[in-house]
N, C-alpha and C. Protein backbone atom coordinates (compact mmCIF):
# COMPACT_ATOMS: atom_id res chain seq x y z
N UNK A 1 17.13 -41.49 27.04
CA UNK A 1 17.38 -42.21 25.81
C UNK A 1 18.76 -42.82 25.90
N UNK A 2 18.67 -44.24 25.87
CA UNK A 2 20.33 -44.68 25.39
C UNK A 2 20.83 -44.87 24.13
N UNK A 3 22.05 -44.72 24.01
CA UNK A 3 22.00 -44.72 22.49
C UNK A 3 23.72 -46.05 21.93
N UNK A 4 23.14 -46.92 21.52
CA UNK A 4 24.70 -47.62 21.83
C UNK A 4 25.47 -47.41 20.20
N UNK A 5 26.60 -47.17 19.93
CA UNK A 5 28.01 -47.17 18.69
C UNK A 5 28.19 -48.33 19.06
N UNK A 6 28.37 -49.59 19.62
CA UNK A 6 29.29 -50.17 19.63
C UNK A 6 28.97 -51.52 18.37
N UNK A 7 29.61 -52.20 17.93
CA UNK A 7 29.13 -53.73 17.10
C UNK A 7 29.67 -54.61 17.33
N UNK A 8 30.60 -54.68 18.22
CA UNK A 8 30.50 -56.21 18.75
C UNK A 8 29.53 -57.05 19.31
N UNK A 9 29.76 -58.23 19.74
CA UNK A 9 28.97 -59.14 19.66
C UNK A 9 27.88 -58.64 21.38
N UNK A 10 29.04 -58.17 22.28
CA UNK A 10 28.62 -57.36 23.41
C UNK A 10 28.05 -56.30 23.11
N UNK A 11 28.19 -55.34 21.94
CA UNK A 11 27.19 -54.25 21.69
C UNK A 11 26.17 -54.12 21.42
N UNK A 12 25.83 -55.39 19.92
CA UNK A 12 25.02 -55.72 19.78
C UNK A 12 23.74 -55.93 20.71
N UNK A 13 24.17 -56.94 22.12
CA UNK A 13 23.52 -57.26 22.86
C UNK A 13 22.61 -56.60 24.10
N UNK A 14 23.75 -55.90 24.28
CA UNK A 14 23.70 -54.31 24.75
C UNK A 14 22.49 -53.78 24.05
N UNK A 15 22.48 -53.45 23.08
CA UNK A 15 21.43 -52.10 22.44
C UNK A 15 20.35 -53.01 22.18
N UNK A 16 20.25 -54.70 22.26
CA UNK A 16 18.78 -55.79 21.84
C UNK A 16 18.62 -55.66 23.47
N UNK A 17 19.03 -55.44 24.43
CA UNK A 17 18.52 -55.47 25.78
C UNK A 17 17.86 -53.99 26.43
N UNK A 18 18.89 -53.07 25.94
CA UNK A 18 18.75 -51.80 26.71
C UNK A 18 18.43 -50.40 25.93
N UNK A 19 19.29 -50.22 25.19
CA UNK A 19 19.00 -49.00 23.95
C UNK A 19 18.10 -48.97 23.06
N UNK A 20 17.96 -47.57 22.82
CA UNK A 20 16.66 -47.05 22.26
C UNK A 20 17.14 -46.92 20.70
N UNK A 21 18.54 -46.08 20.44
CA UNK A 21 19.47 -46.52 19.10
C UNK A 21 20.31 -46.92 19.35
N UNK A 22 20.44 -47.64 18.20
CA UNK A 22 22.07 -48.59 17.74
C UNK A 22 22.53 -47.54 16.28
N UNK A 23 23.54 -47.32 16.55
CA UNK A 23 24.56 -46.70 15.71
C UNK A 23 25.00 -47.54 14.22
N UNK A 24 24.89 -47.33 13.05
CA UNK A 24 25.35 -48.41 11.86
C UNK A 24 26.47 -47.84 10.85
N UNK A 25 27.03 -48.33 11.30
CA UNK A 25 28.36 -48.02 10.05
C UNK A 25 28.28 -48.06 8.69
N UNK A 26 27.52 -49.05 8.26
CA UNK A 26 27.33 -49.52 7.05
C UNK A 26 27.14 -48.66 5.96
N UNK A 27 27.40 -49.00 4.82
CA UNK A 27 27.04 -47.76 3.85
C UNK A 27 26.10 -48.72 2.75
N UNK A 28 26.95 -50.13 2.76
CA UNK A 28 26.76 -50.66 1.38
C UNK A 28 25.66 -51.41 1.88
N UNK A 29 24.37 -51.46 0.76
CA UNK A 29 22.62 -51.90 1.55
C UNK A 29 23.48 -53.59 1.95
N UNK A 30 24.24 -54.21 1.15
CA UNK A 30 23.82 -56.19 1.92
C UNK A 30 24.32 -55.95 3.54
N UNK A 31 25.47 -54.96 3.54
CA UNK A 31 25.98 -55.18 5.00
C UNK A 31 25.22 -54.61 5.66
N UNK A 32 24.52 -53.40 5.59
CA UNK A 32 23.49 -52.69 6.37
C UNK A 32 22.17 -53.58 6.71
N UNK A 33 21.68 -54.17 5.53
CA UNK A 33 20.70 -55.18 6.16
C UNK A 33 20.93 -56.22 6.64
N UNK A 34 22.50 -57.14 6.66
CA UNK A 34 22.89 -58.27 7.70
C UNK A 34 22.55 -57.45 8.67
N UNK A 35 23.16 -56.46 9.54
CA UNK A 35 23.18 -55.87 10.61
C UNK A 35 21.77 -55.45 11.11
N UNK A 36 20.84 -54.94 10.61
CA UNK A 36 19.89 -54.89 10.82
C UNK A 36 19.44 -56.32 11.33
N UNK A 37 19.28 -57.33 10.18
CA UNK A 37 18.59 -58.48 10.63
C UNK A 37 19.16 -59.15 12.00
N UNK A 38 20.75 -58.60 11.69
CA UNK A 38 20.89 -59.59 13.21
C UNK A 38 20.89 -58.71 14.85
N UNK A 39 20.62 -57.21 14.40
CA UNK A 39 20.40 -56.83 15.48
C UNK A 39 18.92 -57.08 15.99
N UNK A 40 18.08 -57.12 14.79
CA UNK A 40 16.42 -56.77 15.42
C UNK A 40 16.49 -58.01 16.19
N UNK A 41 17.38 -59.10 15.33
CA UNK A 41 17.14 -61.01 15.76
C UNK A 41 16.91 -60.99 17.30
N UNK A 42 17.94 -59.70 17.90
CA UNK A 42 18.41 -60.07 19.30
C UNK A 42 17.38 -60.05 20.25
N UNK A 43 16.50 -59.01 19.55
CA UNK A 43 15.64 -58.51 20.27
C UNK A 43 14.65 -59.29 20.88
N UNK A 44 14.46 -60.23 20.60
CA UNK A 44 13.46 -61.14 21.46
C UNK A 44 14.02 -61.49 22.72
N UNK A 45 15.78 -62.34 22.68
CA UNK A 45 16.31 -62.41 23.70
C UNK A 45 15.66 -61.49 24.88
N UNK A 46 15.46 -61.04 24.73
CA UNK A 46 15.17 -59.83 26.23
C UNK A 46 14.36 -59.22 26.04
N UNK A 47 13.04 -59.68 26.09
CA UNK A 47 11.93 -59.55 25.94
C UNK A 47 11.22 -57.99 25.00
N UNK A 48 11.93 -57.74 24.02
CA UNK A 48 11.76 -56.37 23.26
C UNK A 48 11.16 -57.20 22.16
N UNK A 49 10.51 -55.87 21.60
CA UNK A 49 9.74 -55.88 19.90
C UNK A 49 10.72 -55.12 18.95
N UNK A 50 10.98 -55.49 17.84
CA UNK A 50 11.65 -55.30 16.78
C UNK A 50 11.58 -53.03 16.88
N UNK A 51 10.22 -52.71 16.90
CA UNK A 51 10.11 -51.56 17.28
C UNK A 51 10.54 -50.57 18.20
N UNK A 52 11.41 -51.37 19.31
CA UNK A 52 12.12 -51.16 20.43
C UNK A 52 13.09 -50.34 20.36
N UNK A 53 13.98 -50.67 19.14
CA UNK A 53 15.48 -50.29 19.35
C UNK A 53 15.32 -49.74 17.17
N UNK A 54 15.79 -48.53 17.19
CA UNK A 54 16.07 -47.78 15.98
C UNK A 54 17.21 -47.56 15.37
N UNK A 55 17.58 -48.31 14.14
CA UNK A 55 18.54 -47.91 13.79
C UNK A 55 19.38 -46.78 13.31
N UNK A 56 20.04 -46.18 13.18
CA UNK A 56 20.29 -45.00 13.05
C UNK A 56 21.90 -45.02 11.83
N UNK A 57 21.93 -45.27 10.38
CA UNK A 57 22.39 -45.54 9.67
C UNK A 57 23.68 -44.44 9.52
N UNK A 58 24.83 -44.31 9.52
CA UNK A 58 25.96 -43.14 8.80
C UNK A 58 25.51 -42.20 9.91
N UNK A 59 25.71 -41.61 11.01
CA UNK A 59 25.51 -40.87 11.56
C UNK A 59 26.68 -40.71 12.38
N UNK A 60 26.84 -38.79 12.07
CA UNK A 60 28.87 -38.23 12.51
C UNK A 60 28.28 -37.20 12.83
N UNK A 61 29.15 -36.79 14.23
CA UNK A 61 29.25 -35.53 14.90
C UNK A 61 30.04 -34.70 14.58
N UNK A 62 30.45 -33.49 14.71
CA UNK A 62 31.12 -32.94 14.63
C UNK A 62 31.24 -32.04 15.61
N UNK A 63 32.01 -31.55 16.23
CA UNK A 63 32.48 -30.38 17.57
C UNK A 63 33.31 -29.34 17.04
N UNK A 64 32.69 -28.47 17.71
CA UNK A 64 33.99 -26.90 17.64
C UNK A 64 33.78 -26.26 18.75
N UNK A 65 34.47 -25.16 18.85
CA UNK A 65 34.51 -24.18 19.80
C UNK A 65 32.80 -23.67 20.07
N UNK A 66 32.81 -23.41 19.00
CA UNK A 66 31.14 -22.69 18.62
C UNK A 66 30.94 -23.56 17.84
N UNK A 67 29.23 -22.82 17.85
CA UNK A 67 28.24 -23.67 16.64
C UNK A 67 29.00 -23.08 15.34
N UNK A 68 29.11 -22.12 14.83
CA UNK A 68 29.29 -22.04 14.03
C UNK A 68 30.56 -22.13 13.48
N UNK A 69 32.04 -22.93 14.18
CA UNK A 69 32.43 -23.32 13.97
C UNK A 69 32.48 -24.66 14.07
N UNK A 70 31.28 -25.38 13.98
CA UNK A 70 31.13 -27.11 14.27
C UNK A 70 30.67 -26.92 12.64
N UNK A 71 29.55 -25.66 12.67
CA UNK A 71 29.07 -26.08 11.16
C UNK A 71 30.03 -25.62 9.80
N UNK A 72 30.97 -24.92 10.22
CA UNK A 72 31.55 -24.65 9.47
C UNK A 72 33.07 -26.04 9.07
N UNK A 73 33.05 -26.58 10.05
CA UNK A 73 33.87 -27.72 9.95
C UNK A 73 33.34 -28.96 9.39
N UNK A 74 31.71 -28.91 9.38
CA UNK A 74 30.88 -29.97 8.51
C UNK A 74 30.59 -29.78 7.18
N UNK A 75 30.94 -28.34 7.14
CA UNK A 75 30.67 -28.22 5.52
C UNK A 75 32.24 -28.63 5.12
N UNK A 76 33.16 -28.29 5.41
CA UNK A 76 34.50 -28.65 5.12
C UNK A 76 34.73 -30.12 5.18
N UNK A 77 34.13 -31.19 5.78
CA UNK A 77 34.68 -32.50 5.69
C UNK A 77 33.50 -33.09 4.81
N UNK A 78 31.84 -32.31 4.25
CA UNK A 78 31.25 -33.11 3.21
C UNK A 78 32.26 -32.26 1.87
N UNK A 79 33.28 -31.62 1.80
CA UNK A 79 33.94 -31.16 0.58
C UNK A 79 35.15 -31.67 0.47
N UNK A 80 35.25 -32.75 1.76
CA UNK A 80 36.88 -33.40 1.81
C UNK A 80 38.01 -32.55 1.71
N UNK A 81 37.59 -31.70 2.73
CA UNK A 81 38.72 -30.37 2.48
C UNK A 81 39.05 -30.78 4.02
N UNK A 82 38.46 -31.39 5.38
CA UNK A 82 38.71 -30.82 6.99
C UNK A 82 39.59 -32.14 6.81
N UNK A 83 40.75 -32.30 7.83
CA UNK A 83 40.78 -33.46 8.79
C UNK A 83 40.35 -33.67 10.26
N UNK A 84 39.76 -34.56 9.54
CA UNK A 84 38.73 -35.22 10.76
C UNK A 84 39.27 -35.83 12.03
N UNK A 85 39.39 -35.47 13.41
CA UNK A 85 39.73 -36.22 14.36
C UNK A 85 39.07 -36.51 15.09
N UNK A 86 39.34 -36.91 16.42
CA UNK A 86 38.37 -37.53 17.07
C UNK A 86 38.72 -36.88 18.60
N UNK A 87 37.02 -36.87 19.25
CA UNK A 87 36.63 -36.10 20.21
C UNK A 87 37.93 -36.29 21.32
N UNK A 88 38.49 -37.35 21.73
CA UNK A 88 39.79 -37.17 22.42
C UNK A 88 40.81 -36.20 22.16
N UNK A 89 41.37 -36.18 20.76
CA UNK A 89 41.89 -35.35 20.23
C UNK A 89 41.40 -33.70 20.25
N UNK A 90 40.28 -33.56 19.84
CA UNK A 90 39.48 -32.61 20.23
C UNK A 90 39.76 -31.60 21.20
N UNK A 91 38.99 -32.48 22.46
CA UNK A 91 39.72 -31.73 24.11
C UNK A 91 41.07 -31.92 24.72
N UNK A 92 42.18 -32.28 24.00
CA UNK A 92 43.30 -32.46 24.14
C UNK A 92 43.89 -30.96 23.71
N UNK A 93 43.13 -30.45 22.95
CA UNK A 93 43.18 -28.92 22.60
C UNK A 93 42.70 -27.84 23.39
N UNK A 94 41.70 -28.31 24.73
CA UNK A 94 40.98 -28.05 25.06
C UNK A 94 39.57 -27.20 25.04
N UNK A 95 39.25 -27.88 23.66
CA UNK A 95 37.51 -27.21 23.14
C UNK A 95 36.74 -27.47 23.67
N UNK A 96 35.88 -27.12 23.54
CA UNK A 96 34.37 -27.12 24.62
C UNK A 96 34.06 -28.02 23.20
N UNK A 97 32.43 -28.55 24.16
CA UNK A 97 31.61 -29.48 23.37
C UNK A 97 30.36 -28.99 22.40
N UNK A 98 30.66 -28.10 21.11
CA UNK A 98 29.84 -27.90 20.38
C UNK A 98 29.44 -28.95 19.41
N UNK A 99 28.10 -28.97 19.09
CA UNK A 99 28.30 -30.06 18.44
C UNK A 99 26.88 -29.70 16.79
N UNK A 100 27.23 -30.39 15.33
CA UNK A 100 26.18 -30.34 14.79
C UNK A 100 26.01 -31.68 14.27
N UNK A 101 25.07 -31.58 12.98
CA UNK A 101 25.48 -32.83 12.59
C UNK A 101 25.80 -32.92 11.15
N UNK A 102 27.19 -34.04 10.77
CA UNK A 102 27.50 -33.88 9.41
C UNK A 102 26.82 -33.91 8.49
């Protein structure tokens, strides 16, 4: 399975050629459905069906040492209590890769 985050104009193109999901930032529905429309658009370019490639809307990882400190760090950032960093930061601490989902 590939799975592309990226939205540039190269990401885009990327995930209408090759990936199975595309990653969406969007929260608010007009920007979520531009993005939609202009990702499925791509999809002909390179010979895919709209059914090809899945969007995958608000979707965050989270890592800890353990599982149950990944899930315990997801309940803390849906209560706006964690700060949130990012997986570089992460193993800069040197944690292993637990992971759930927010």
């Amino acid at each position: 399975m590939i799975l592309q985050a990226g939205e540039s104009d190269e990401g885009r193109d990327f995930a209408a050629a090759a990936a199975d999901v595309i990653f969406s930032r969007y929260s608010q529905y007009d920007q979520a459905q531009a993005f939609y429309a202009d990702v499925k658009s791509r999809l002909p370019k390179f010979g895919r069906t709209r059914d090809q490639l899945l969007i995958l809307p608000a979707a965050g990882f989270v890592l800890g040492d353990t599982d149950a400190e990944a899930h315990e760090a997801a309940r803390e950032i849906r209560r706006g209590r964690h700060r949130v960093t990012s997986v570089r930061q992460h193993r800069r601490r040197g944690a292993s890769a637990r992971s759930c989902r927010a």
